[in-house]
Protein backbone atom coordinates (compact mmCIF):
# COMPACT_ATOMS: atom_id res chain seq x y z
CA UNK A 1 0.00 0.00 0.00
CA UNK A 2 1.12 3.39 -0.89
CA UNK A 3 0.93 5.81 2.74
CA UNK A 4 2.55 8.51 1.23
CA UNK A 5 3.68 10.46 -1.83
CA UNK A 6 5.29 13.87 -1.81
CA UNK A 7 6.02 15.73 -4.95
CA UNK A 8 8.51 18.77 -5.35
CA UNK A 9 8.73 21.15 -8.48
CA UNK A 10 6.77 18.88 -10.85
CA UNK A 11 4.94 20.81 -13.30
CA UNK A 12 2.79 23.30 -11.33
CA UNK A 13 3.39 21.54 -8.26
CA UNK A 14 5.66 22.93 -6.00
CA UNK A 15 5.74 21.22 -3.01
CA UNK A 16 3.32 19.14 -1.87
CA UNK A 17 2.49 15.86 -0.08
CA UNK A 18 -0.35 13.29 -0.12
CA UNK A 19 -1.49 10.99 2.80
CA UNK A 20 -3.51 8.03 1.66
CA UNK A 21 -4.92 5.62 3.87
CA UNK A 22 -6.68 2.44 3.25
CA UNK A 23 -9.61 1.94 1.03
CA UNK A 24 -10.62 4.51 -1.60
CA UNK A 25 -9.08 7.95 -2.33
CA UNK A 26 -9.95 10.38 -4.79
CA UNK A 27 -8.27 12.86 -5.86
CA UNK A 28 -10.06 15.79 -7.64
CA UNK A 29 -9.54 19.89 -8.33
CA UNK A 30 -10.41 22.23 -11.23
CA UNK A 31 -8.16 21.90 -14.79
CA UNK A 32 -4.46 23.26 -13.85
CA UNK A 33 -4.67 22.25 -10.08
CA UNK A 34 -2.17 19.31 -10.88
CA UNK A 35 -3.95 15.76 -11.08
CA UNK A 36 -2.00 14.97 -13.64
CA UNK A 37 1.16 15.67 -11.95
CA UNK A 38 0.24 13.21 -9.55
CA UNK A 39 -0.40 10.81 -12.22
CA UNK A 40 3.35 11.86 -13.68
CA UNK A 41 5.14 11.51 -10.06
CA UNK A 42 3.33 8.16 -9.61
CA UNK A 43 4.67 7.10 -13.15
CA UNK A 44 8.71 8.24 -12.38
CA UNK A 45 7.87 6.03 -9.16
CA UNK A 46 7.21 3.34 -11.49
CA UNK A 47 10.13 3.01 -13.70
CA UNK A 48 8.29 5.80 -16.46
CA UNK A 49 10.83 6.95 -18.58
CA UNK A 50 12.04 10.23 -17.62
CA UNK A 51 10.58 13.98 -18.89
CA UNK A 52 12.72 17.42 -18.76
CA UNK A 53 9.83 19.41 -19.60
CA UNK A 54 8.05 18.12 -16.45
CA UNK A 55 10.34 19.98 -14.57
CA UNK A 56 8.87 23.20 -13.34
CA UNK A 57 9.90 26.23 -14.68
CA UNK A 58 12.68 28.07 -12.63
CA UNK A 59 13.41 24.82 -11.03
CA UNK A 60 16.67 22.64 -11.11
CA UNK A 61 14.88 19.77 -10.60
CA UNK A 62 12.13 17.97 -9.71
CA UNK A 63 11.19 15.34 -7.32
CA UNK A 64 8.79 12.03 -6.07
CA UNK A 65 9.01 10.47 -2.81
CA UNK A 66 6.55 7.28 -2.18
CA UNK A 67 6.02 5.62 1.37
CA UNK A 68 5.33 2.09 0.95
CA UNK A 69 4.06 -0.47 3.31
CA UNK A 70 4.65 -4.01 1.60
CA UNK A 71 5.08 -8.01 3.42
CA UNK A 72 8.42 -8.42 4.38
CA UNK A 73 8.73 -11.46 2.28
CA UNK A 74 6.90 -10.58 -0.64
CA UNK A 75 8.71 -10.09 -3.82
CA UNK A 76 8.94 -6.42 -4.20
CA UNK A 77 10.65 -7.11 -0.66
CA UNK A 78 13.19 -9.27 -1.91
CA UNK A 79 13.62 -7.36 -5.44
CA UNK A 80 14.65 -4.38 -2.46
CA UNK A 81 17.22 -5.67 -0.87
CA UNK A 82 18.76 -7.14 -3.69
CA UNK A 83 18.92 -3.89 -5.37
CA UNK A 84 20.33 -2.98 -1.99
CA UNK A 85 17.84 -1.01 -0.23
CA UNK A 86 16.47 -1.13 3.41
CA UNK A 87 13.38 -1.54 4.34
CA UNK A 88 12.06 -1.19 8.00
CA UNK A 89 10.22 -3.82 9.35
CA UNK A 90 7.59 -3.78 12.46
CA UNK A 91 4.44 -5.77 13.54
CA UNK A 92 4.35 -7.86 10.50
CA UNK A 93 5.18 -5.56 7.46
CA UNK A 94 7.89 -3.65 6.20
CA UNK A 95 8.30 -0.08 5.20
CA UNK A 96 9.97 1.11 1.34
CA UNK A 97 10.79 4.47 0.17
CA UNK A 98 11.44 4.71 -2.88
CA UNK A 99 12.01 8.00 -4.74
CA UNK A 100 12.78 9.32 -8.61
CA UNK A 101 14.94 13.03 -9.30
CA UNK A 102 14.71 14.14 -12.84
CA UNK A 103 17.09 17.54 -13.72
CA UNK A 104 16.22 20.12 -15.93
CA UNK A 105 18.64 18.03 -18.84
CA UNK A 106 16.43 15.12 -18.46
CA UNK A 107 19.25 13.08 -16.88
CA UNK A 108 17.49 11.00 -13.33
CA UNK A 109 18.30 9.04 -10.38
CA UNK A 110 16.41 6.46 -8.68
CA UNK A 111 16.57 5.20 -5.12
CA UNK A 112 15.26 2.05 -3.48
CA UNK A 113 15.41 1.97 0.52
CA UNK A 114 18.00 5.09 0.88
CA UNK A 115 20.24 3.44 -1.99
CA UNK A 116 20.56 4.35 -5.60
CA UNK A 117 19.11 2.17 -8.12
CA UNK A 118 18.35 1.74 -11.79
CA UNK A 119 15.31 3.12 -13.06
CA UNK A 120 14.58 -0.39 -13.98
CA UNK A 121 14.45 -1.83 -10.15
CA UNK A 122 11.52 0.50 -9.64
CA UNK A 123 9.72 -0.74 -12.71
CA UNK A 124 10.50 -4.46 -11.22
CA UNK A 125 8.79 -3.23 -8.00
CA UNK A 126 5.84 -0.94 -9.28
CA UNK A 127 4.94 -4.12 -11.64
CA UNK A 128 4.60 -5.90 -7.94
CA UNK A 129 3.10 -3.35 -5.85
CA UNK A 130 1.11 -1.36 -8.24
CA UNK A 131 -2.10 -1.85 -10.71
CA UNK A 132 -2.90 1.37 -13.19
CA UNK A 133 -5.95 0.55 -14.46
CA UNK A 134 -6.37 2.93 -18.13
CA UNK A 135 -9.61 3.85 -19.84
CA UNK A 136 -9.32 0.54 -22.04
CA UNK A 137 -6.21 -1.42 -20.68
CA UNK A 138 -5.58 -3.20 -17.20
CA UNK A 139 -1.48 -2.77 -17.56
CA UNK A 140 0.28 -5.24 -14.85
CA UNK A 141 -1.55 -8.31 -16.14
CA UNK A 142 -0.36 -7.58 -19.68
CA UNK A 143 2.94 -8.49 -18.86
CA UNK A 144 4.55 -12.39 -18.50
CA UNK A 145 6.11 -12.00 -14.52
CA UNK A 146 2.16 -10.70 -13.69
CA UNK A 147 0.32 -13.65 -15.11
CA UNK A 148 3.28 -16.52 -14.20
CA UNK A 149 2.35 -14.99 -10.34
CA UNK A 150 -1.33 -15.25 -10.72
CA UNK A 151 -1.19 -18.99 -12.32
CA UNK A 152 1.64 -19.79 -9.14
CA UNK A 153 -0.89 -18.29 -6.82
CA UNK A 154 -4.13 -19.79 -8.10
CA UNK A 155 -2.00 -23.20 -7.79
CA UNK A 156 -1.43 -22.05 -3.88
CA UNK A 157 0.99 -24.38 -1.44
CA UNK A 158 2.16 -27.18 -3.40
CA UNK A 159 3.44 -25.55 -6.72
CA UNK A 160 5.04 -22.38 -3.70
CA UNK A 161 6.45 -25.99 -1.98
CA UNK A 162 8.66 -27.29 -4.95
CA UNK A 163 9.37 -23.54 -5.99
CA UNK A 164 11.08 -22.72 -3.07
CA UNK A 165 13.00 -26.11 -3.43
CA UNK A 166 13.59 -25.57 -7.13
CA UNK A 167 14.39 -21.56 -6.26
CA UNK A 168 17.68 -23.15 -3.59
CA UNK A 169 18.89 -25.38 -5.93
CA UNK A 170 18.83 -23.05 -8.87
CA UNK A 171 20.85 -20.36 -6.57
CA UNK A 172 23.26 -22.90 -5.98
CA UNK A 173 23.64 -23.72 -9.73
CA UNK A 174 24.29 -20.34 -10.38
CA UNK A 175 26.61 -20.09 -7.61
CA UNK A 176 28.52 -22.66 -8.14
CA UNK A 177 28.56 -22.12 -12.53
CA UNK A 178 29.95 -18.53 -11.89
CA UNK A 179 32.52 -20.02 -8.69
CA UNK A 180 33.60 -22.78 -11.96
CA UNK A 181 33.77 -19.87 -14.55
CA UNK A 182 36.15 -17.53 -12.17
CA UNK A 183 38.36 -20.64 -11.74
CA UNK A 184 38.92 -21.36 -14.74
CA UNK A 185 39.19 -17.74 -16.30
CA UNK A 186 41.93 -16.81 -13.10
CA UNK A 187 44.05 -20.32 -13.66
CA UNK A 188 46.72 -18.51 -15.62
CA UNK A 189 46.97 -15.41 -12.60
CA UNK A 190 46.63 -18.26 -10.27
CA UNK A 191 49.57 -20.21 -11.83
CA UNK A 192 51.73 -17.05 -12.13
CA UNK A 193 51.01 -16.35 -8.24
CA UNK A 194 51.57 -19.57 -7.05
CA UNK A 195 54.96 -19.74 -8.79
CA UNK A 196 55.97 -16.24 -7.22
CA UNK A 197 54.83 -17.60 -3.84
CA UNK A 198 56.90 -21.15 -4.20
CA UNK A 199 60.06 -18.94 -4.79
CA UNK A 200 59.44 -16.59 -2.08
CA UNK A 201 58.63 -18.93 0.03
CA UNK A 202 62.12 -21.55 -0.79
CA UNK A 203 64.31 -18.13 -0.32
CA UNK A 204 62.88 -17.56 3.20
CA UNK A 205 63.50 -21.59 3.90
CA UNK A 206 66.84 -21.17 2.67
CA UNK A 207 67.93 -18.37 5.09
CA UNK A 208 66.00 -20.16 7.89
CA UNK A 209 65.19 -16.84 10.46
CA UNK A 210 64.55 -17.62 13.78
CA UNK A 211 61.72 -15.69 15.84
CA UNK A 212 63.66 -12.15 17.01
CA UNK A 213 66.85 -13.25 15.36
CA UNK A 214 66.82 -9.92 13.29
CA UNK A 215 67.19 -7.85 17.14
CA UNK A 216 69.21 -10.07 18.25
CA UNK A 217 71.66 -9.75 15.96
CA UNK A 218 71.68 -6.05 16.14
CA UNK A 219 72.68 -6.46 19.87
CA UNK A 220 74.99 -8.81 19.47
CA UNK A 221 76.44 -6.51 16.54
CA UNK A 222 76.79 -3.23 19.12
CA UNK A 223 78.75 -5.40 22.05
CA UNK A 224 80.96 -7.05 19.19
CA UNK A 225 81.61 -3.60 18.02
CA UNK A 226 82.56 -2.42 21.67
CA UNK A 227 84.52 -5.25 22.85
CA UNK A 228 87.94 -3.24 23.68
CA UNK A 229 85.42 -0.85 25.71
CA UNK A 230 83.47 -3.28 27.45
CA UNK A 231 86.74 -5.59 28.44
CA UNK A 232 88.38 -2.86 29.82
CA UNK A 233 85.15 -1.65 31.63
CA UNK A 234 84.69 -5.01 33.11
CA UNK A 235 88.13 -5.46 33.73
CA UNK A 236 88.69 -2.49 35.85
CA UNK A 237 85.51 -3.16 37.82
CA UNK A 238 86.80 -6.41 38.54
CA UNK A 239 90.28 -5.00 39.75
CA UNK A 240 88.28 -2.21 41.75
CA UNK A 241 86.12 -5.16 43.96
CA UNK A 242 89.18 -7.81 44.17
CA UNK A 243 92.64 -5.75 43.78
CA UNK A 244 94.41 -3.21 45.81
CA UNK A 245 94.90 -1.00 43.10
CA UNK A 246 92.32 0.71 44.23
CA UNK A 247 90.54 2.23 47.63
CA UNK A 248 94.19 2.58 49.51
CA UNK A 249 95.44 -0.95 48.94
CA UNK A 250 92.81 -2.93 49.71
CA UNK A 251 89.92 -4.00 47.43
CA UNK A 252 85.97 -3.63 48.01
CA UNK A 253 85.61 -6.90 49.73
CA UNK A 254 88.45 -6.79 52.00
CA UNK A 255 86.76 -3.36 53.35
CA UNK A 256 83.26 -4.67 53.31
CA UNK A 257 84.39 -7.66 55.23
CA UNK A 258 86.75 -5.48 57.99
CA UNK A 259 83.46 -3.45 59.01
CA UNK A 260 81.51 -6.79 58.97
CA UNK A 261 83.57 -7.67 61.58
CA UNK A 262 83.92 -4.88 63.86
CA UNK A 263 80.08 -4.52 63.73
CA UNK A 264 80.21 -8.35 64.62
CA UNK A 265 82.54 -7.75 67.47
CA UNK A 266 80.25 -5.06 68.91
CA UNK A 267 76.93 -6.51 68.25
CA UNK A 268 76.35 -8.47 71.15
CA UNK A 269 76.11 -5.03 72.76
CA UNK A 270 73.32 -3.81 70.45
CA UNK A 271 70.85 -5.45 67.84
CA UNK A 272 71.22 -2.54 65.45
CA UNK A 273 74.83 -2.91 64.88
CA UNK A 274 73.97 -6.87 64.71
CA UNK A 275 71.68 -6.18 61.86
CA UNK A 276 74.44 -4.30 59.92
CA UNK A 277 76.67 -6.36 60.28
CA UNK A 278 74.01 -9.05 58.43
CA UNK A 279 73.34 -6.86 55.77
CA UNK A 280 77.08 -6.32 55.05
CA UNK A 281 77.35 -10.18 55.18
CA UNK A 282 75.30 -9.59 52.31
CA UNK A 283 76.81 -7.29 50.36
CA UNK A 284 80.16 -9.57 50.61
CA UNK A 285 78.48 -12.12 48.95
CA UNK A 286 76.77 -10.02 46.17
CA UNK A 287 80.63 -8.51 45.66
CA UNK A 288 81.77 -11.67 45.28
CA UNK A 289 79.28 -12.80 43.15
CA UNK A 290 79.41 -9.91 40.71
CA UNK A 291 83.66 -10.52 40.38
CA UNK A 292 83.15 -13.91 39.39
CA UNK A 293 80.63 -13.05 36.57
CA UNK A 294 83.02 -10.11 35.75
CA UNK A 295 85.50 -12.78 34.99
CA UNK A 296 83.58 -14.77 33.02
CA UNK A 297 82.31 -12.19 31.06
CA UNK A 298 85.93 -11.14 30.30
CA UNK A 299 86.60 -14.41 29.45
CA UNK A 300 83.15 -14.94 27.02
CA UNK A 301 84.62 -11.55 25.10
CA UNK A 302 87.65 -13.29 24.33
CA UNK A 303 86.39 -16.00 23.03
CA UNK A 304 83.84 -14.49 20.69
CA UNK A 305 86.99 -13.34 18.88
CA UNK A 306 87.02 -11.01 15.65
CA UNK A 307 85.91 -13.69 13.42
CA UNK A 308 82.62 -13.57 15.36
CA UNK A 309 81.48 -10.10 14.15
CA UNK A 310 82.00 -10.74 10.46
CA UNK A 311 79.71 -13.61 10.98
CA UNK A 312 77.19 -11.69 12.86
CA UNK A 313 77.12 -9.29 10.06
CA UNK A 314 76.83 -11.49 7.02
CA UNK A 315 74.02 -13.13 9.23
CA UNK A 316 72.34 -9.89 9.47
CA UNK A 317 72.81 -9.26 5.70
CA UNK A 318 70.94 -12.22 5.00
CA UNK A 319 68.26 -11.16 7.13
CA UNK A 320 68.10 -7.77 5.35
CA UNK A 321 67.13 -8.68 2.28
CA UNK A 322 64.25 -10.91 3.34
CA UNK A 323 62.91 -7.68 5.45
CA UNK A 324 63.55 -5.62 2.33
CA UNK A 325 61.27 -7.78 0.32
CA UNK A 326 58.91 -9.00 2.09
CA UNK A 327 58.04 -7.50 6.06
CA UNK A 328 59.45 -5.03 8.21
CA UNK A 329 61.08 -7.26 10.52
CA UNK A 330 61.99 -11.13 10.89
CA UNK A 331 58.61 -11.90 13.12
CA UNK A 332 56.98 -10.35 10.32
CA UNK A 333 58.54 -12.00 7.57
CA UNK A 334 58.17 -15.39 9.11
CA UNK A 335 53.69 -14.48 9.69
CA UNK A 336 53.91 -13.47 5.97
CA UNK A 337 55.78 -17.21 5.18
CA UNK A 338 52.97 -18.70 6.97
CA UNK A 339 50.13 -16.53 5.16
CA UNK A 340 52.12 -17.38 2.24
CA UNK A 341 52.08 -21.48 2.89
CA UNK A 342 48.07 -21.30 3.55
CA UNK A 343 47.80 -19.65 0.58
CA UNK A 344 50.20 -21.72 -1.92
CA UNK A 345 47.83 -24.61 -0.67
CA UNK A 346 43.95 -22.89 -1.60
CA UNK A 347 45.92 -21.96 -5.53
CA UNK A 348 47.64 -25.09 -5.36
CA UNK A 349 44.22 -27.45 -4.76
CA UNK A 350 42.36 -25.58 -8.17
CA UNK A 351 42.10 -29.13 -9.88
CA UNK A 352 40.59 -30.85 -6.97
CA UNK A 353 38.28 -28.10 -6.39
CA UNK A 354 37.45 -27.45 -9.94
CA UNK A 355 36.69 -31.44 -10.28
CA UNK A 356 34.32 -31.12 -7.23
CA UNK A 357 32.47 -28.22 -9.04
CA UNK A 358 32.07 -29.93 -12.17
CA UNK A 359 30.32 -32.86 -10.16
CA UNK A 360 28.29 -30.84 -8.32
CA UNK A 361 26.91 -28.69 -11.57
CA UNK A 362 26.15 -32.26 -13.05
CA UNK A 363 24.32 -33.08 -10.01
CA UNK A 364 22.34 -30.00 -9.58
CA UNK A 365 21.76 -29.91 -13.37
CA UNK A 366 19.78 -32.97 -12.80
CA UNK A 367 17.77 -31.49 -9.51
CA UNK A 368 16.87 -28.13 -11.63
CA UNK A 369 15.64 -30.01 -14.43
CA UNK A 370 13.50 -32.26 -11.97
CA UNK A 371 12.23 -29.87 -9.97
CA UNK A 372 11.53 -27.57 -13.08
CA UNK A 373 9.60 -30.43 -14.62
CA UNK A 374 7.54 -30.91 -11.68
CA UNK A 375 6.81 -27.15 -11.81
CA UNK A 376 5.62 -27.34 -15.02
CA UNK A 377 3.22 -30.07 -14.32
CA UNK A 378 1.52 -28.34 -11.21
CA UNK A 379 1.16 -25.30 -13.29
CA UNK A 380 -0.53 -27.16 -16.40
CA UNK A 381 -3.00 -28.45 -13.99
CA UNK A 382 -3.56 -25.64 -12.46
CA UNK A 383 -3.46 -23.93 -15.63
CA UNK A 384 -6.35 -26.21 -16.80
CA UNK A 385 -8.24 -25.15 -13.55
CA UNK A 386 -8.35 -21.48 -14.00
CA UNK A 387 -8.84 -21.40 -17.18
CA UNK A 388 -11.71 -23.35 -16.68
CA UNK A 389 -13.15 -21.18 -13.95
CA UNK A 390 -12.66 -17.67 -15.64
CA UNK A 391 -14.28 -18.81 -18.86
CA UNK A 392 -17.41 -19.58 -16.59
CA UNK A 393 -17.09 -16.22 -15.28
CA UNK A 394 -17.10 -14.59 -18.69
CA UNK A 395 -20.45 -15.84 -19.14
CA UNK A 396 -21.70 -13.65 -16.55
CA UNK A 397 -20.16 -10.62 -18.41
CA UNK A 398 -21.63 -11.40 -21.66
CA UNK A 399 -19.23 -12.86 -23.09
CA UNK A 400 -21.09 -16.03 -23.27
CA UNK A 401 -19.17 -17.08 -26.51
CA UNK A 402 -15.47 -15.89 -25.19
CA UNK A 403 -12.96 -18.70 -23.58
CA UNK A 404 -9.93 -18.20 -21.71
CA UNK A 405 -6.81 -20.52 -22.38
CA UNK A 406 -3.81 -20.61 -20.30
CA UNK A 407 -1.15 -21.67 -22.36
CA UNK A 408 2.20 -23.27 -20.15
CA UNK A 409 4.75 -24.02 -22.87
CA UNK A 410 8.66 -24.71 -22.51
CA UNK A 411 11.03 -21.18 -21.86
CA UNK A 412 14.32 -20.21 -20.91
CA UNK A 413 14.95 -21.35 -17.69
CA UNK A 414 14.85 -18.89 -14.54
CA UNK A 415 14.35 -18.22 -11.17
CA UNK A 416 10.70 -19.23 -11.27
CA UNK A 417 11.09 -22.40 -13.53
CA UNK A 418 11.68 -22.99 -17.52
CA UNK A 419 8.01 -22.30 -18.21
CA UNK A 420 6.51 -19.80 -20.54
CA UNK A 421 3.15 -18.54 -19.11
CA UNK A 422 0.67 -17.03 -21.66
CA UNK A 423 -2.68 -15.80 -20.80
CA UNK A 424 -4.41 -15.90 -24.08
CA UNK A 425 -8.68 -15.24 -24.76
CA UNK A 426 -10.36 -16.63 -28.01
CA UNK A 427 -13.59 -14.31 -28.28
CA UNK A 428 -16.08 -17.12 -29.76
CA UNK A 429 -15.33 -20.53 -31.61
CA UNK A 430 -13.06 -20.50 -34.58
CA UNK A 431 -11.39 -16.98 -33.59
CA UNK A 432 -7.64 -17.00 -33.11
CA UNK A 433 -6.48 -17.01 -29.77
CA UNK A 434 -4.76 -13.36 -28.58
CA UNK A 435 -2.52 -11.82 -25.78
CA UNK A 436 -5.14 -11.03 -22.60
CA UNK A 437 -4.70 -7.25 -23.40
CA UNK A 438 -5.06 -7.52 -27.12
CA UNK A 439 -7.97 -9.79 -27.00
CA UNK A 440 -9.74 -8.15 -24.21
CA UNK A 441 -9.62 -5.42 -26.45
CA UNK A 442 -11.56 -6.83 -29.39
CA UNK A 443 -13.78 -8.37 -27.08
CA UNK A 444 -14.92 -4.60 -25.71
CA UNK A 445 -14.72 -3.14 -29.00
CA UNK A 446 -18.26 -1.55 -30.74
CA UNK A 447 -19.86 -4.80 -32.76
């Protein structure tokens, strides 16, 4: 149901806005008050092709906003959000706006729920939503989509049963066709990429990083660099806690120890000096421990030796040109190998995957072609049916002689089946059959 159309700079309209409700409205006014404008926005809402001169003069543009209250799951619904507009749903319906612009060049844009569209997705949808009766026509049930759904209605839960079933499997067909095409169109870029990613991929292998090797390196690099520095740092600091040549002739830990013991000797007489004299204990045996690892660390910098540096720097070289390629640092690289190794795998399994397709396509060639069969033969019946039903009825419109034939013959397949649906009245015996709107015609003609 339309709730709302509004309508800005439209012929002689400038800005306006109509509230409809349900049941009947009429709109009526004097000749010039702009019914026909309202006829003219409706028809941009409906796909109509576009009109500069509609435009109102002085204008830029013009206009026509619709308000639409529709089932969530009917099929303008679905035709909506696959054009990519949203609709609002609440208490068991959904609300569409669609609108038209047209500028003064004739050029217009269409939207569907807040998104552009083509002008074509609102025809789709007005062919759905809305009927425009003429003065001698009745337009939507002219056209093939419009008399398939009346035939798929009339034929009610079973034929909506296997079309549902049929609609999955054809999805999946087309899914799957398009998944088959891609691979096989991309095989040469996939080839290329995969052979790019097997050589990066044996380069990294054959310079082997290690997790942080890259910093590591770099700090091993600074202390090799240093070594004269460092060994004479540590060796001084060693001489300065376990030589004389420093503090007066004695070394740290001779002093430390000498006021150990005269806090010793004098803390029987008070606990305070007692508790120094621990905590010097202490500091003896840190001193001691720090001159040992002073020596060994004199001792690990001469056995690096100079050799070790050049090493550490080829090493490092190495490194550099994997993190000029291919990450900013070794941990990086080595995510980027893995990425890479996931990847190699999905290009490298195309045949296996491209095998599966083709078996599945076969498979749900077979289930289409079932299930479209079986559509067809609900919808001949039901064909049969209605056809049946409205030729009584055209009796009682005194058409006594008139018959209606519903004529289900084999089409290209789609998303509703691979049937052809043709509404088609004879007006007596021996007349050809024609097209519901042509016929209908001759029927009401004078004579």
């Amino acid at each position: 149901m339309i709730e709302e159309i509004r309508i800005r700079d439209l012929g002689v309209i400038t800005d306006a806005t109509l509230h409809l409700g349900g049941g009947f409205t009429v709109v009526t006014g004097e000749t010039g008050a702009g019914k026909t404008m309202v006829i003219t926005a409706l028809g941009l809402l409906l796909g109509a092709r576009a009109d500069a001169g509609a435009v109102r003069l002085g204008a830029k543009a013009a206009s026509a906003e619709a308000v639409l209250r529709i089932a969530p799951h009917s099929t303008a619904a679905l035709r909506a959000a696959e054009a990519g507009g949203e609709l609002d749903e609440s208490e068991g319906s959904a609300e569409l706006i669609v609108a038209r612009t047209v500028n003064g060049d004739g050029r217009s844009r269409a939207y569907v729920g807040g998104r552009s569209a083509p002008a074509g997705v609102l025809a789709e949808l007005g062919s759905a939503l809305v009927v425009v009766h003429g003065q001698s026509d009745q337009l939507r049930l002219k056209t093939t989509a419009a008399q398939r759904e009346a035939l798929d209605k009339f034929a009610g839960a079973p034929l909506a049963e296997v079309l549902g079933r049929y609609q999955v499997s054809y999805r999946r067909l087309q899914e799957a066709a398009a998944e088959l095409e891609q691979l096989l169109t991309d095989s040469r870029e996939r080839v290329r990429e995969a052979e790019s990613l097997q050589a990066a991929l044996e380069e990294i292998d054959a310079v082997a990083p290690q997790p942080g090797e890259d910093d590591n390196l770099k700090a091993e690099s600074i202390r090799l660099g240093h070594v004269e520095e460092l060994r004479t740092a540590a060796f001084k600091a060693h001489q300065a806690l376990v030589s004389g040549e420093f503090a007066d002739d004695q070394d740290a830990t001779v002093l430390v120890d000498a006021a150990k013991r005269q806090l010793e000797s004098a803390g029987d007489h008070d606990p305070a000096l007692a508790a120094l004299a621990g905590r010097l204990a202490e500091v003896g045996y840190i001193l001691t421990d720090i001159s040992t690892e002073l020596s060994g660390y004199s001792a690990s910098l001469d056995s690096d030796g100079p050799g070790r540096l050049a090493e550490v720097e080829s090493r490092r070289a190495e490194l550099a040109v994997l993190i000029r390629k291919y990450a900013p640092s070794i941990d990086e690289v080595l995510d980027w190998a893995a990425a890479g190794q996931l990847r190699l795998g999905e290009l490298g399994d195309d045949s296996t995957r491209i095998e599966a397709l083709g078996k599945e396509i076969a498979a749900l060639e077979q289930t289409v072609g079932a299930q479209a069969e079986e559509l067809t033969a609900l919808r001949t019946v039901a064909a049969a049916t209605l056809a049946e039903r409205v030729t009584d009825e055209l009796s009682a419109l005194a058409m006594a002689a008139a018959s209606l034939v519903i004529d289900v013959t084999a089409g290209e397949r789609t998303l509703f089946g691979a049937d052809s649906i043709a509404f088609l009245l004879q007006p007596h015996p021996g007349s050809p059959r024609g097209r519901w709107g042509r016929a209908r015609r001759a029927v009401n003609s004078p004579g």
